[in-house]
N, C-alpha and C. Protein backbone atom coordinates (compact mmCIF):
# COMPACT_ATOMS: atom_id res chain seq x y z
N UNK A 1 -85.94 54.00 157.31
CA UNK A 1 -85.19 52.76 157.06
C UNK A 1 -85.89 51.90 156.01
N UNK A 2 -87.38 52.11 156.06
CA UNK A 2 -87.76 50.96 155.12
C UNK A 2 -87.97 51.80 153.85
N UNK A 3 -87.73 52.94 153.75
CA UNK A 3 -87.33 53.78 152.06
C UNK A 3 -86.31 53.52 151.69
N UNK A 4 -85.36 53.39 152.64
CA UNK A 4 -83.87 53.24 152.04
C UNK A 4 -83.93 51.47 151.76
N UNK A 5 -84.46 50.30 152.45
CA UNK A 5 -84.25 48.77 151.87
C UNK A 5 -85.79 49.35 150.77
N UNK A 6 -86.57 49.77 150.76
CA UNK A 6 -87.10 49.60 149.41
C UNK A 6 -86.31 50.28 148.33
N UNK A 7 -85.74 51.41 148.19
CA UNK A 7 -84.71 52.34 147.16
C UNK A 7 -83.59 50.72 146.81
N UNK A 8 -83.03 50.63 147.60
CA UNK A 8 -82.14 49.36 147.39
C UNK A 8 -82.48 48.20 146.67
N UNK A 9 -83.81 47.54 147.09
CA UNK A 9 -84.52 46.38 146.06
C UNK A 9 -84.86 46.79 145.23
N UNK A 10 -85.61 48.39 144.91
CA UNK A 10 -85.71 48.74 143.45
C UNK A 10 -84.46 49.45 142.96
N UNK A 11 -82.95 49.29 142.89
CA UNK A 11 -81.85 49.65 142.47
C UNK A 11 -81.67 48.34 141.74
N UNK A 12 -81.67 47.40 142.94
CA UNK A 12 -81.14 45.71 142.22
C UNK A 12 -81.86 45.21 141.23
N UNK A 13 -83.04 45.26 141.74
CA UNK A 13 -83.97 44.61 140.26
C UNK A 13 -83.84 45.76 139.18
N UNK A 14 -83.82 46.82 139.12
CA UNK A 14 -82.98 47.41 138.06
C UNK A 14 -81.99 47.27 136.76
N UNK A 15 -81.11 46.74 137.97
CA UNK A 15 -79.35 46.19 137.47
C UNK A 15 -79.85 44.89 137.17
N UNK A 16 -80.34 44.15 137.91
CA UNK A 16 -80.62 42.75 136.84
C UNK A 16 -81.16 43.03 136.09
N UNK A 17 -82.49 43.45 135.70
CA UNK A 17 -83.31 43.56 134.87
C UNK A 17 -81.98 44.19 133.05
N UNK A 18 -81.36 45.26 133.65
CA UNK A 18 -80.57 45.42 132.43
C UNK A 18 -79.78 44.88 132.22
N UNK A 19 -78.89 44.29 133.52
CA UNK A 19 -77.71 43.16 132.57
C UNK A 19 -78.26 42.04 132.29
N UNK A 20 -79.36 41.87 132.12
CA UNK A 20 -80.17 40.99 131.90
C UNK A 20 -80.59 40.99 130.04
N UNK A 21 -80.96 42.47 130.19
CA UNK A 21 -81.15 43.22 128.66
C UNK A 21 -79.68 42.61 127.73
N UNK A 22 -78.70 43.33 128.71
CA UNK A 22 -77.74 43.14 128.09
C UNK A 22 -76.97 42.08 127.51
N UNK A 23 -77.09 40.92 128.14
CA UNK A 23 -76.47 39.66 128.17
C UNK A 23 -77.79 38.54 127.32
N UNK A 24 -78.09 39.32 127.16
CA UNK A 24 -79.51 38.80 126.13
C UNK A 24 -78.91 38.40 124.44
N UNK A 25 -79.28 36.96 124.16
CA UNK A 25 -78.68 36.29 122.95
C UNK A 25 -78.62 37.13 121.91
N UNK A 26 -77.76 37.43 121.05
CA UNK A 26 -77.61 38.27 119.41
C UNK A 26 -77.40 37.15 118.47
N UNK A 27 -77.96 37.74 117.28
CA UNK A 27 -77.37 36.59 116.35
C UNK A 27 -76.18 36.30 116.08
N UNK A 28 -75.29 37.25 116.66
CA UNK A 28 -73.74 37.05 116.54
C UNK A 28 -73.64 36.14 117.71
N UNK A 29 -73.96 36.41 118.73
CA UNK A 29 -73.72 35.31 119.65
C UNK A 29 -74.08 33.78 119.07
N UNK A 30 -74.38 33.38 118.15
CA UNK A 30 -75.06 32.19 117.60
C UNK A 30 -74.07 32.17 116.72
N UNK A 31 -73.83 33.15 115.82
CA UNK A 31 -72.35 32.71 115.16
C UNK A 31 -71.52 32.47 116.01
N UNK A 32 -70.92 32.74 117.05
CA UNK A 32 -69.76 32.49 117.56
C UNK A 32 -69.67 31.33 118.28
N UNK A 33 -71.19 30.80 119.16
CA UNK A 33 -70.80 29.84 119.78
C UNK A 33 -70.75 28.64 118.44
N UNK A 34 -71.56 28.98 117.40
CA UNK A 34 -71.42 27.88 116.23
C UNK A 34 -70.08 27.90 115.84
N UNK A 35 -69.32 28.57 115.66
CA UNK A 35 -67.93 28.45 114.99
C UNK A 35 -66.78 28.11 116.16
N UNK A 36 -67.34 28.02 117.49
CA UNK A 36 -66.50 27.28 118.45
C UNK A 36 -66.31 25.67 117.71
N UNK A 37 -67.21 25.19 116.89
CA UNK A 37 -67.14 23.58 116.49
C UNK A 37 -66.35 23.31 115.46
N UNK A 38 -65.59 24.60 114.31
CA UNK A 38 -64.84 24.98 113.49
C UNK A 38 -63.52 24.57 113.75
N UNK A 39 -62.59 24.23 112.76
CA UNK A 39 -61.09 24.43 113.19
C UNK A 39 -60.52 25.82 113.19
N UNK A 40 -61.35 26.71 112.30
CA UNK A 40 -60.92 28.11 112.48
C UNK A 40 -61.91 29.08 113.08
N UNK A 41 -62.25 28.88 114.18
CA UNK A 41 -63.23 30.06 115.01
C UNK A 41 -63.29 31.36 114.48
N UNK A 42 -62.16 32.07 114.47
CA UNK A 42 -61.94 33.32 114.48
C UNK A 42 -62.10 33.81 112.91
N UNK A 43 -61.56 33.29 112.02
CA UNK A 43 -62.19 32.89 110.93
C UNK A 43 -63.32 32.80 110.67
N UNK A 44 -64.10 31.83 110.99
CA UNK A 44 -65.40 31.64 110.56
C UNK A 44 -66.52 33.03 111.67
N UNK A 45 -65.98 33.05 112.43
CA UNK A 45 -66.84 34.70 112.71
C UNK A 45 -66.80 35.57 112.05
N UNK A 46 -65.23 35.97 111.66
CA UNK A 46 -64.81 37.27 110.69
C UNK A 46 -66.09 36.99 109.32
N UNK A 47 -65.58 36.03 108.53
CA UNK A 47 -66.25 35.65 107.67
C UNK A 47 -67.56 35.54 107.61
N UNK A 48 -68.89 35.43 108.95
CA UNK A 48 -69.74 34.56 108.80
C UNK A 48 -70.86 36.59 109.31
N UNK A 49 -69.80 36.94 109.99
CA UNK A 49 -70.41 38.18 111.21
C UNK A 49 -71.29 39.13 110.32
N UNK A 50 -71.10 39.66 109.06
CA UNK A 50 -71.64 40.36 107.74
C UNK A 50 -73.26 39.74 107.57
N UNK A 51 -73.28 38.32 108.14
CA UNK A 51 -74.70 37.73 107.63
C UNK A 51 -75.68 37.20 109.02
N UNK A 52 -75.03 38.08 110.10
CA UNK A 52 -75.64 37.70 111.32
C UNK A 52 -77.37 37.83 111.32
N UNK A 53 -77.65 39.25 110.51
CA UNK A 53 -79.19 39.31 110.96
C UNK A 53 -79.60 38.39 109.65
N UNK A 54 -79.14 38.21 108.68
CA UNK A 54 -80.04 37.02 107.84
C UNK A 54 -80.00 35.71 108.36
N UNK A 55 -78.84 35.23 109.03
CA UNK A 55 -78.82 33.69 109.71
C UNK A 55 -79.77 33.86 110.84
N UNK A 56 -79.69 34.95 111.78
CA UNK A 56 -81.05 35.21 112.87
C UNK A 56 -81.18 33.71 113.92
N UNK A 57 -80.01 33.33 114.02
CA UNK A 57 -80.19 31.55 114.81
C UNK A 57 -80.41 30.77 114.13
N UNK A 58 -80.72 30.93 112.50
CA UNK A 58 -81.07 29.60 111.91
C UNK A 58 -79.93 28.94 111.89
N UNK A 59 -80.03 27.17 111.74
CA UNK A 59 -78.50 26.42 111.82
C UNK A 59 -78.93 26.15 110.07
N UNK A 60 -79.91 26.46 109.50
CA UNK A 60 -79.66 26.01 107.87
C UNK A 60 -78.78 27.37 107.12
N UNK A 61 -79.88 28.53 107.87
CA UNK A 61 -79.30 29.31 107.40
C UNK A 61 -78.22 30.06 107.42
N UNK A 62 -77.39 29.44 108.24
CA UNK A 62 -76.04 29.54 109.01
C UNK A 62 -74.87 28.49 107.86
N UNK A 63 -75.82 27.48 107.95
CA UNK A 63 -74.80 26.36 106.68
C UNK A 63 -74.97 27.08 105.29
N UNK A 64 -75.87 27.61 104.74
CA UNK A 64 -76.12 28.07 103.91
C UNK A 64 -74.96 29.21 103.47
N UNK A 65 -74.99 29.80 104.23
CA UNK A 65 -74.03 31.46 104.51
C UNK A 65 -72.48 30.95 104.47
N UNK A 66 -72.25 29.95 105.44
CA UNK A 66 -70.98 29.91 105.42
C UNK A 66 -70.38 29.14 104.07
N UNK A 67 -71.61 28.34 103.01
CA UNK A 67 -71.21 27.53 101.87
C UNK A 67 -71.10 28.64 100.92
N UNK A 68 -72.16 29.65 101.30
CA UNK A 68 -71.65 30.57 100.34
C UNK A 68 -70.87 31.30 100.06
N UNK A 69 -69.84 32.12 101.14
CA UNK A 69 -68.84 32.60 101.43
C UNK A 69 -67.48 32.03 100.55
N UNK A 70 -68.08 30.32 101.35
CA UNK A 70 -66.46 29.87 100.34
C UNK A 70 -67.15 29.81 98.73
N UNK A 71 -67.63 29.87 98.66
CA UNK A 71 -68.22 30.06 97.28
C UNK A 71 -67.49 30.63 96.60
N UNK A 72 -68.40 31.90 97.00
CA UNK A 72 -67.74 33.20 96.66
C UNK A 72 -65.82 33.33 96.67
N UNK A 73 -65.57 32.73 97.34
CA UNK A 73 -63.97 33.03 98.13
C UNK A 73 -63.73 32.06 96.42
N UNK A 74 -64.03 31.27 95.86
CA UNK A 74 -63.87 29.98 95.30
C UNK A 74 -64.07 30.78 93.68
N UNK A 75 -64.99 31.34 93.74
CA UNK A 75 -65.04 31.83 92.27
C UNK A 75 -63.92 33.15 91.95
N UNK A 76 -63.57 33.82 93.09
CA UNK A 76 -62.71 35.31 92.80
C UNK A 76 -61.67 34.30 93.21
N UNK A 77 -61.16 33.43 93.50
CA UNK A 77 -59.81 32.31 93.45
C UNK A 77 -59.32 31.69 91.92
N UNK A 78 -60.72 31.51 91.44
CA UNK A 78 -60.89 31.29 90.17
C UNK A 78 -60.38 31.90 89.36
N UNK A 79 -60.86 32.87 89.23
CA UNK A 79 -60.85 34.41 88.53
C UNK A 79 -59.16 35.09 88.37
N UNK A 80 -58.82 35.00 89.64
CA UNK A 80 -57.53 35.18 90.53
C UNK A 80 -56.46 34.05 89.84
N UNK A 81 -56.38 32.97 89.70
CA UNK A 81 -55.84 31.55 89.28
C UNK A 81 -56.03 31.73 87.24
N UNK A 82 -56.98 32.57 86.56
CA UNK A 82 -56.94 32.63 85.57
C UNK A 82 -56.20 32.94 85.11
N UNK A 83 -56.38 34.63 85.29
CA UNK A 83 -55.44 35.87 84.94
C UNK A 83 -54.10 35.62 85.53
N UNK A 84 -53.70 34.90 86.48
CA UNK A 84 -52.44 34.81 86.67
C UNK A 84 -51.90 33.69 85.17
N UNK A 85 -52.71 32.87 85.15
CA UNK A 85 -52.01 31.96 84.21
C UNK A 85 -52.13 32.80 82.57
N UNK A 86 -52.62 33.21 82.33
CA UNK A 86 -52.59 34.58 81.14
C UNK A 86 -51.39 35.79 81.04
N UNK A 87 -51.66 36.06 81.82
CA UNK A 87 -50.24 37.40 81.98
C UNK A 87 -48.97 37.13 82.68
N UNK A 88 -49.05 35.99 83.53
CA UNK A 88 -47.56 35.99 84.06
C UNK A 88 -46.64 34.67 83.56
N UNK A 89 -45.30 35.30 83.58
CA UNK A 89 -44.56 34.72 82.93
C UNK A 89 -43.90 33.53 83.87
N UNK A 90 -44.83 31.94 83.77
CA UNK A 90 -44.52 31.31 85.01
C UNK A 90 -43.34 30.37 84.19
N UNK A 91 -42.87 29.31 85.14
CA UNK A 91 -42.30 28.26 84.66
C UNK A 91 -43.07 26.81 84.46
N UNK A 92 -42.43 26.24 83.41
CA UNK A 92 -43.09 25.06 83.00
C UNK A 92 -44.30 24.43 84.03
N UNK A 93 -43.23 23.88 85.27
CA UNK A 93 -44.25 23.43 86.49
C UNK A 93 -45.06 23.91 86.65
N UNK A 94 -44.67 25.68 87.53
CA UNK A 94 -45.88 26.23 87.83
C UNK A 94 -46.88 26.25 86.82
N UNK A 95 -46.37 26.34 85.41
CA UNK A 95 -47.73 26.34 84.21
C UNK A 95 -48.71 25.13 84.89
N UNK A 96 -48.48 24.57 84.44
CA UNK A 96 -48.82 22.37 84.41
C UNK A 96 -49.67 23.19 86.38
N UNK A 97 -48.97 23.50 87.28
CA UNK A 97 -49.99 23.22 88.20
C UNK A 97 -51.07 24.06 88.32
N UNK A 98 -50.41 25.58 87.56
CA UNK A 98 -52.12 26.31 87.51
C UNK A 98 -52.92 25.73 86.47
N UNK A 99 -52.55 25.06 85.18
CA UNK A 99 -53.96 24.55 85.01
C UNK A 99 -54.16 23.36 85.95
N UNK A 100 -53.58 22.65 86.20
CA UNK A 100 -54.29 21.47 87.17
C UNK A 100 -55.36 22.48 88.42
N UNK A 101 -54.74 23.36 89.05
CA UNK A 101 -55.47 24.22 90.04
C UNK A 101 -56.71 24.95 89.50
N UNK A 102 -56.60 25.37 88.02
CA UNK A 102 -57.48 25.92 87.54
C UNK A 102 -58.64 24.66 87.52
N UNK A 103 -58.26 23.71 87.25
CA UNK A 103 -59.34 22.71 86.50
C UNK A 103 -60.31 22.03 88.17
N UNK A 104 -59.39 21.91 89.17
CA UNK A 104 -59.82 21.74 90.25
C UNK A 104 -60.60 22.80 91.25
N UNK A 105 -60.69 24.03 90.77
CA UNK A 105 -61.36 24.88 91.09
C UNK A 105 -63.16 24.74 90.64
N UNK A 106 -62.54 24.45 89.45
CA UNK A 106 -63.40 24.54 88.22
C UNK A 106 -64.83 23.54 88.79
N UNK A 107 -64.08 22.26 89.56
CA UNK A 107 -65.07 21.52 90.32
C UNK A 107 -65.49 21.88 91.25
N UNK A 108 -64.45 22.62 91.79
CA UNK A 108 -65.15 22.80 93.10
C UNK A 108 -66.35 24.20 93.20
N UNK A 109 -66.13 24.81 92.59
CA UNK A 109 -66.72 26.00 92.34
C UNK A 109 -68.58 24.77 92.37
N UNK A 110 -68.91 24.38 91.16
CA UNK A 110 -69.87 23.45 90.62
C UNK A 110 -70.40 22.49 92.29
N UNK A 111 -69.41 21.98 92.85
CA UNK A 111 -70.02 21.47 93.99
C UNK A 111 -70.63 22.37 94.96
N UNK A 112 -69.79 23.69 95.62
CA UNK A 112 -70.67 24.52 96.42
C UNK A 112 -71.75 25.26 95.99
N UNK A 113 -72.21 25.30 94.07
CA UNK A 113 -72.90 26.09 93.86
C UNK A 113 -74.01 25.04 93.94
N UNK A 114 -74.20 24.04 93.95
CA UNK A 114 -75.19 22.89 93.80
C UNK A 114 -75.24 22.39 95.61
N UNK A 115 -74.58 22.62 96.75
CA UNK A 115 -74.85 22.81 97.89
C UNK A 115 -75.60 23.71 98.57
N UNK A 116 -75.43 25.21 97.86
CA UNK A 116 -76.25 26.33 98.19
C UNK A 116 -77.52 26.66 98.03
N UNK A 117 -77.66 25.58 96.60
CA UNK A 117 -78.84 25.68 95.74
C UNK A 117 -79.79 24.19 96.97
N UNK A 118 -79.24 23.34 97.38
CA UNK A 118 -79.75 22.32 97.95
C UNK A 118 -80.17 22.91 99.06
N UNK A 119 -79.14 23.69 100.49
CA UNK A 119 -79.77 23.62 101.44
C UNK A 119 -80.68 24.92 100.87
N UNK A 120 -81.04 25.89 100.11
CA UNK A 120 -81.75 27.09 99.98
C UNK A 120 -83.36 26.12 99.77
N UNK A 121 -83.25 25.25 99.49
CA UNK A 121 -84.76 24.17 99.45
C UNK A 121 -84.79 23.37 100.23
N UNK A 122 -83.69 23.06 101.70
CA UNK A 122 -83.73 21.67 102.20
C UNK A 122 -85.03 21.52 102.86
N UNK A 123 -85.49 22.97 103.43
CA UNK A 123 -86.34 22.78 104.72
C UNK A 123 -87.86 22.70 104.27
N UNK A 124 -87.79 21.91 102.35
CA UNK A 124 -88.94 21.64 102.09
C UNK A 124 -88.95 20.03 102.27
N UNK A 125 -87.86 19.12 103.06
CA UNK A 125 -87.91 17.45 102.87
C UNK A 125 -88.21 17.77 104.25
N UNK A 126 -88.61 15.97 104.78
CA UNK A 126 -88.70 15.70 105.85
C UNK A 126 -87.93 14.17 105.42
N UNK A 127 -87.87 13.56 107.12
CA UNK A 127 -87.53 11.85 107.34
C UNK A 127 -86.29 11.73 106.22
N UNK A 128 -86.27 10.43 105.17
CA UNK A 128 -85.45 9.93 104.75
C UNK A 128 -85.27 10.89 103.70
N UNK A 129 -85.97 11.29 103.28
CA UNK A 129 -85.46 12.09 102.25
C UNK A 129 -84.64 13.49 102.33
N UNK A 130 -85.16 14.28 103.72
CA UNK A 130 -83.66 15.02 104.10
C UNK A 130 -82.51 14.63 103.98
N UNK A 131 -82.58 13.14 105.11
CA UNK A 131 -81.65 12.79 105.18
C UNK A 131 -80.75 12.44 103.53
N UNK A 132 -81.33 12.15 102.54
CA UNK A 132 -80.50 11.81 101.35
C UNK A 132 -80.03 13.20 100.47
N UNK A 133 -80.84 14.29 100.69
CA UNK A 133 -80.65 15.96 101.12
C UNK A 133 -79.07 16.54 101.20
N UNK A 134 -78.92 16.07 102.59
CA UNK A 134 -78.24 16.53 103.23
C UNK A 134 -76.99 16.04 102.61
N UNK A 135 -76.86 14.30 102.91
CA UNK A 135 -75.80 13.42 102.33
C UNK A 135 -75.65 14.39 100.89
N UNK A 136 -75.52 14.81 100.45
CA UNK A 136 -75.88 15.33 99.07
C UNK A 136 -75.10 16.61 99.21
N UNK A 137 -75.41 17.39 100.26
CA UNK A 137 -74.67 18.59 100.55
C UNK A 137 -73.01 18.38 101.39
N UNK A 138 -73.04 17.14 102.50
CA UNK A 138 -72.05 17.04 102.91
C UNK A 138 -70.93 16.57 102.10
N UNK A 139 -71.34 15.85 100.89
CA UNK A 139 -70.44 15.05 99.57
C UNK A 139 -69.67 16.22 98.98
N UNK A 140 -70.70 16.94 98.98
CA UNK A 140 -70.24 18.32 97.51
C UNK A 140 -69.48 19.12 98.60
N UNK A 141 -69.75 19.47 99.48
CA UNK A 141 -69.06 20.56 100.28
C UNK A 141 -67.41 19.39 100.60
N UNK A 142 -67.63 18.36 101.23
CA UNK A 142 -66.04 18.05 101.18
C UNK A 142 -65.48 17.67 100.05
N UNK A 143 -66.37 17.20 99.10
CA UNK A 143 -65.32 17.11 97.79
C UNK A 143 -64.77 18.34 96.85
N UNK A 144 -65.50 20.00 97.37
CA UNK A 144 -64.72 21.19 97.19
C UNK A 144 -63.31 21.52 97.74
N UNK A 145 -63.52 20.76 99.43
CA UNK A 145 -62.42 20.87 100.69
C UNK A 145 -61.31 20.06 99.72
N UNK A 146 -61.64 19.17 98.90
CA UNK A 146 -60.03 17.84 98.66
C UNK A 146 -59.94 18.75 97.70
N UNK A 147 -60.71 19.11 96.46
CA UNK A 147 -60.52 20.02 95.21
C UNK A 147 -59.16 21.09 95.68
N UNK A 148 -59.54 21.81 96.44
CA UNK A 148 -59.32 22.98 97.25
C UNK A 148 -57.50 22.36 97.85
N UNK A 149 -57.74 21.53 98.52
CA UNK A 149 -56.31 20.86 99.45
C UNK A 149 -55.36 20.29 98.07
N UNK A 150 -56.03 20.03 97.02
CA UNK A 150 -55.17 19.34 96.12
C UNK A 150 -54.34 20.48 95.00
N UNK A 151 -55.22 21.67 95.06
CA UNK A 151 -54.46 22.83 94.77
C UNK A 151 -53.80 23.19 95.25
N UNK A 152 -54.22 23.68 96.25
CA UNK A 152 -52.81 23.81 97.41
C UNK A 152 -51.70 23.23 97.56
N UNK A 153 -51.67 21.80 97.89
CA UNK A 153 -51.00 20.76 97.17
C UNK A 153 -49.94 21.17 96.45
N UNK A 154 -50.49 21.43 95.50
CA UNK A 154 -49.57 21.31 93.76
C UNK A 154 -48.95 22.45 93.82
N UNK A 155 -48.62 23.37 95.10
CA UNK A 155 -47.73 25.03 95.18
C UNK A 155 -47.02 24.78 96.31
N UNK A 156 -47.01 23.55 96.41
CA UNK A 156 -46.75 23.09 98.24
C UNK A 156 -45.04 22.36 98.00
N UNK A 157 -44.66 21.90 96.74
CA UNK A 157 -43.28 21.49 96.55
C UNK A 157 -42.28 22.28 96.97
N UNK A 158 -41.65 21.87 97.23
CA UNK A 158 -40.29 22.69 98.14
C UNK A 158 -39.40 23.40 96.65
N UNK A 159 -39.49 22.33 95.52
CA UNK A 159 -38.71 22.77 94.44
C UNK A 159 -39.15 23.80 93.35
N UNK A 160 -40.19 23.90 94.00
CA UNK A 160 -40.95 25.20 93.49
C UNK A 160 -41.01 26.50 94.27
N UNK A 161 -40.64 27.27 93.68
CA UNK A 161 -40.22 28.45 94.57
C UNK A 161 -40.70 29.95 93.44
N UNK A 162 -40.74 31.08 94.28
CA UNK A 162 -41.20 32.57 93.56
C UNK A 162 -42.43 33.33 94.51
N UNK A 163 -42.95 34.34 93.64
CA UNK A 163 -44.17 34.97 94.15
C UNK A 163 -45.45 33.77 93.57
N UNK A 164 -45.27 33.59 92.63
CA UNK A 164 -46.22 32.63 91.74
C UNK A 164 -46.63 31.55 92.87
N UNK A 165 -45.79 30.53 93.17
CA UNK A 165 -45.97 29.69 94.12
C UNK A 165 -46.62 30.50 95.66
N UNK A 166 -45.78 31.26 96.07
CA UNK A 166 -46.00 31.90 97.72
C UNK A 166 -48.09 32.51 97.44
N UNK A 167 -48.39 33.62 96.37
CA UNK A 167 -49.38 33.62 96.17
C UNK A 167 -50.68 32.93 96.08
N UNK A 168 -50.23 32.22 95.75
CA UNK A 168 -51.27 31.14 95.23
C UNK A 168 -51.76 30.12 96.35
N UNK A 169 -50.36 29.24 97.12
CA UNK A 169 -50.58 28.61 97.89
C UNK A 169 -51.24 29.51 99.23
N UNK A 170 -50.90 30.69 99.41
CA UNK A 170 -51.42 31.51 100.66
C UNK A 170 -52.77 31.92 100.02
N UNK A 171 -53.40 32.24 99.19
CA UNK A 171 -54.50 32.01 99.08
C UNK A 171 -55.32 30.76 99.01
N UNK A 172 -55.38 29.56 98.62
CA UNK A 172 -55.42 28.52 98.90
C UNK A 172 -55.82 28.12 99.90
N UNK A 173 -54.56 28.50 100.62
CA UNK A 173 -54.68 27.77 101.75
C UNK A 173 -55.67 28.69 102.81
N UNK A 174 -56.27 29.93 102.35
CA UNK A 174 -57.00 30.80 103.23
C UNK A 174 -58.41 30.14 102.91
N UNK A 175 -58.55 29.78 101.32
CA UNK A 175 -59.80 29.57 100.99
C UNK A 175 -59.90 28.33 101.24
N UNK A 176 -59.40 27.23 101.30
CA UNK A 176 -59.60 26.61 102.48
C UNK A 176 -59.99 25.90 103.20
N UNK A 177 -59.64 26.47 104.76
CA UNK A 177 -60.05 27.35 105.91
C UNK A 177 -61.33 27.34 105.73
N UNK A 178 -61.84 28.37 104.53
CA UNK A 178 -62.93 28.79 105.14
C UNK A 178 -64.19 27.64 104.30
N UNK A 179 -63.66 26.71 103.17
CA UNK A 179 -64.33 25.51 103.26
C UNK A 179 -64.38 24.59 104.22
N UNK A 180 -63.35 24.68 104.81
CA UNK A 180 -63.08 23.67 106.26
C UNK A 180 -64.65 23.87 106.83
N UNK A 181 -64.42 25.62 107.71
CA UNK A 181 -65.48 25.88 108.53
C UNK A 181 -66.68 25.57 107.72
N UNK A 182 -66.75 26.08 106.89
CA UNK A 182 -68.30 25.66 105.92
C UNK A 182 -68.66 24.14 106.34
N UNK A 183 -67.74 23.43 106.09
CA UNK A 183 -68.07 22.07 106.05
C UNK A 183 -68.05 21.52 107.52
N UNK A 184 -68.22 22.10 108.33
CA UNK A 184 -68.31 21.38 109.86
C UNK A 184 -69.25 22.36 110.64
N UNK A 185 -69.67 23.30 109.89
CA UNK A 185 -70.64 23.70 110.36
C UNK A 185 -71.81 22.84 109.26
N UNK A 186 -72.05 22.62 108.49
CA UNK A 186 -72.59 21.81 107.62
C UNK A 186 -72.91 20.34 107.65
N UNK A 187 -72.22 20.13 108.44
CA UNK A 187 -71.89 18.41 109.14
C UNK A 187 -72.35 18.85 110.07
N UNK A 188 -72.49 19.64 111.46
CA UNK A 188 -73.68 20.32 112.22
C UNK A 188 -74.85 20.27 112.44
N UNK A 189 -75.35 20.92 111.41
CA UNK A 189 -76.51 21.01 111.00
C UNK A 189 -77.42 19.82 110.36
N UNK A 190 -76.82 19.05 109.45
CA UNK A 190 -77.33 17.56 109.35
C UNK A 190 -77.15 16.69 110.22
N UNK A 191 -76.33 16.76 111.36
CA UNK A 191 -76.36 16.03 112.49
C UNK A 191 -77.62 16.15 113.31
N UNK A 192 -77.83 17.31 113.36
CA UNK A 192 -79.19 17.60 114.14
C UNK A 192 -80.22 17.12 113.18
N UNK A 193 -80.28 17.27 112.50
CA UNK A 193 -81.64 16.89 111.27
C UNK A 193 -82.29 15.70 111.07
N UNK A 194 -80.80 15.11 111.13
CA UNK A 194 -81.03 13.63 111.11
C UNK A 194 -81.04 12.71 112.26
N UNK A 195 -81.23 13.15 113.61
CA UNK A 195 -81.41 12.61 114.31
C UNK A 195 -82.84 12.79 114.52
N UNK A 196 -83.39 14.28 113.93
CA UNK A 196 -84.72 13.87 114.09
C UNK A 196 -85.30 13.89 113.13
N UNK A 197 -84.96 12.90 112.14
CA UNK A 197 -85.55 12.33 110.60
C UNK A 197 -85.60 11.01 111.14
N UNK A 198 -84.70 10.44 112.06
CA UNK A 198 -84.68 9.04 112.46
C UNK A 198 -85.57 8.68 113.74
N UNK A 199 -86.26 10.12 114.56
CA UNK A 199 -86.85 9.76 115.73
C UNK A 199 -88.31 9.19 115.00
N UNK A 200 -88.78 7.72 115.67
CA UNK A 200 -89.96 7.05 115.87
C UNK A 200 -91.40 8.59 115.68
């Protein structure tokens, strides 16, 4: 009897011991509960999941990743928004709003690349000067988000109609999204920072 309750306590501590293993934090688990704070969760995992072992739990290097993404999403939008206005045969409007979209890219592109470049050095400030850091990154990252919404915008008229319009605005409106998440995971991360840039 007392082989069989010892066989039994060494079965259980066993099974804990591995779902223990198992249920043990990943860096994806750190993306996901971070992109619970997102308007697009599912999104910002898809997007963020590729850079799990370089973010490794960092929350900079987590803001970092996701500014770069829309970056990236921001320059092949670019690219994408060019060549359409080159080869296709749009109408007046749509002309007039891809360059307006082109030219608003054009900023926004310049703000996330000067965000990426900021937090890739932030974690050399401390105190007030993070904090003016950061302010610095949260400016540029939402003034990509209005760049970004104001393109969208301008494909968003009802009296505008085609593939030209449907294209454009559905990309747009994907890229985004994924400035959205950038930027509230980014607002995140200087939340924490700066509360302890301000502790006594």
């Amino acid at each position: 009897m007392d082989k069989l309750l010892f066989y039994l306590l060494t079965l259980l501590i066993t099974v804990q011991y591995t779902m223990g293993a198992i249920t043990k934090t990943t860096p994806l688990d750190f993306i996901k509960t971070s992109c619970k704070t997102t308007l697009y969760p599912a999104l910002c995992v898809n997007s963020l999941s590729s850079y799990a072992g370089s973010i490794n739990g960092r929350d900079q290097q987590l803001a970092k990743s996701a500014v770069l993404v829309s970056l990236n999403n921001a320059k092949s939008l670019t690219t994408f928004l060019s060549k359409l206005a080159a080869t296709s045969k749009t109408k007046p409007r749509e002309s007039q709003a891809l360059k307006d979209c082109i030219n608003s890219m054009a900023s926004c592109v310049a703000s996330l690349t000067q965000s990426v470049q900021e937090l890739g050095t932030i974690a050399r400030f401390k105190g007030q000067n993070l904090v003016w850091h950061m302010n610095n990154v949260e400016t540029w990252v939402s003034s990509a988000l209005t760049n970004q919404n104001i393109c969208a915008g301008g494909f968003s008229d009802r009296s505008m109609s085609g593939k030209v319009k449907d294209a454009v605005h559905k990309k747009m409106t994907s890229a985004a999204q994924v400035t959205s998440n950038a930027l509230a995971l980014v607002n995140g991360f200087a939340m924490r920072h700066k509360k302890v840039a301000h502790m006594p």
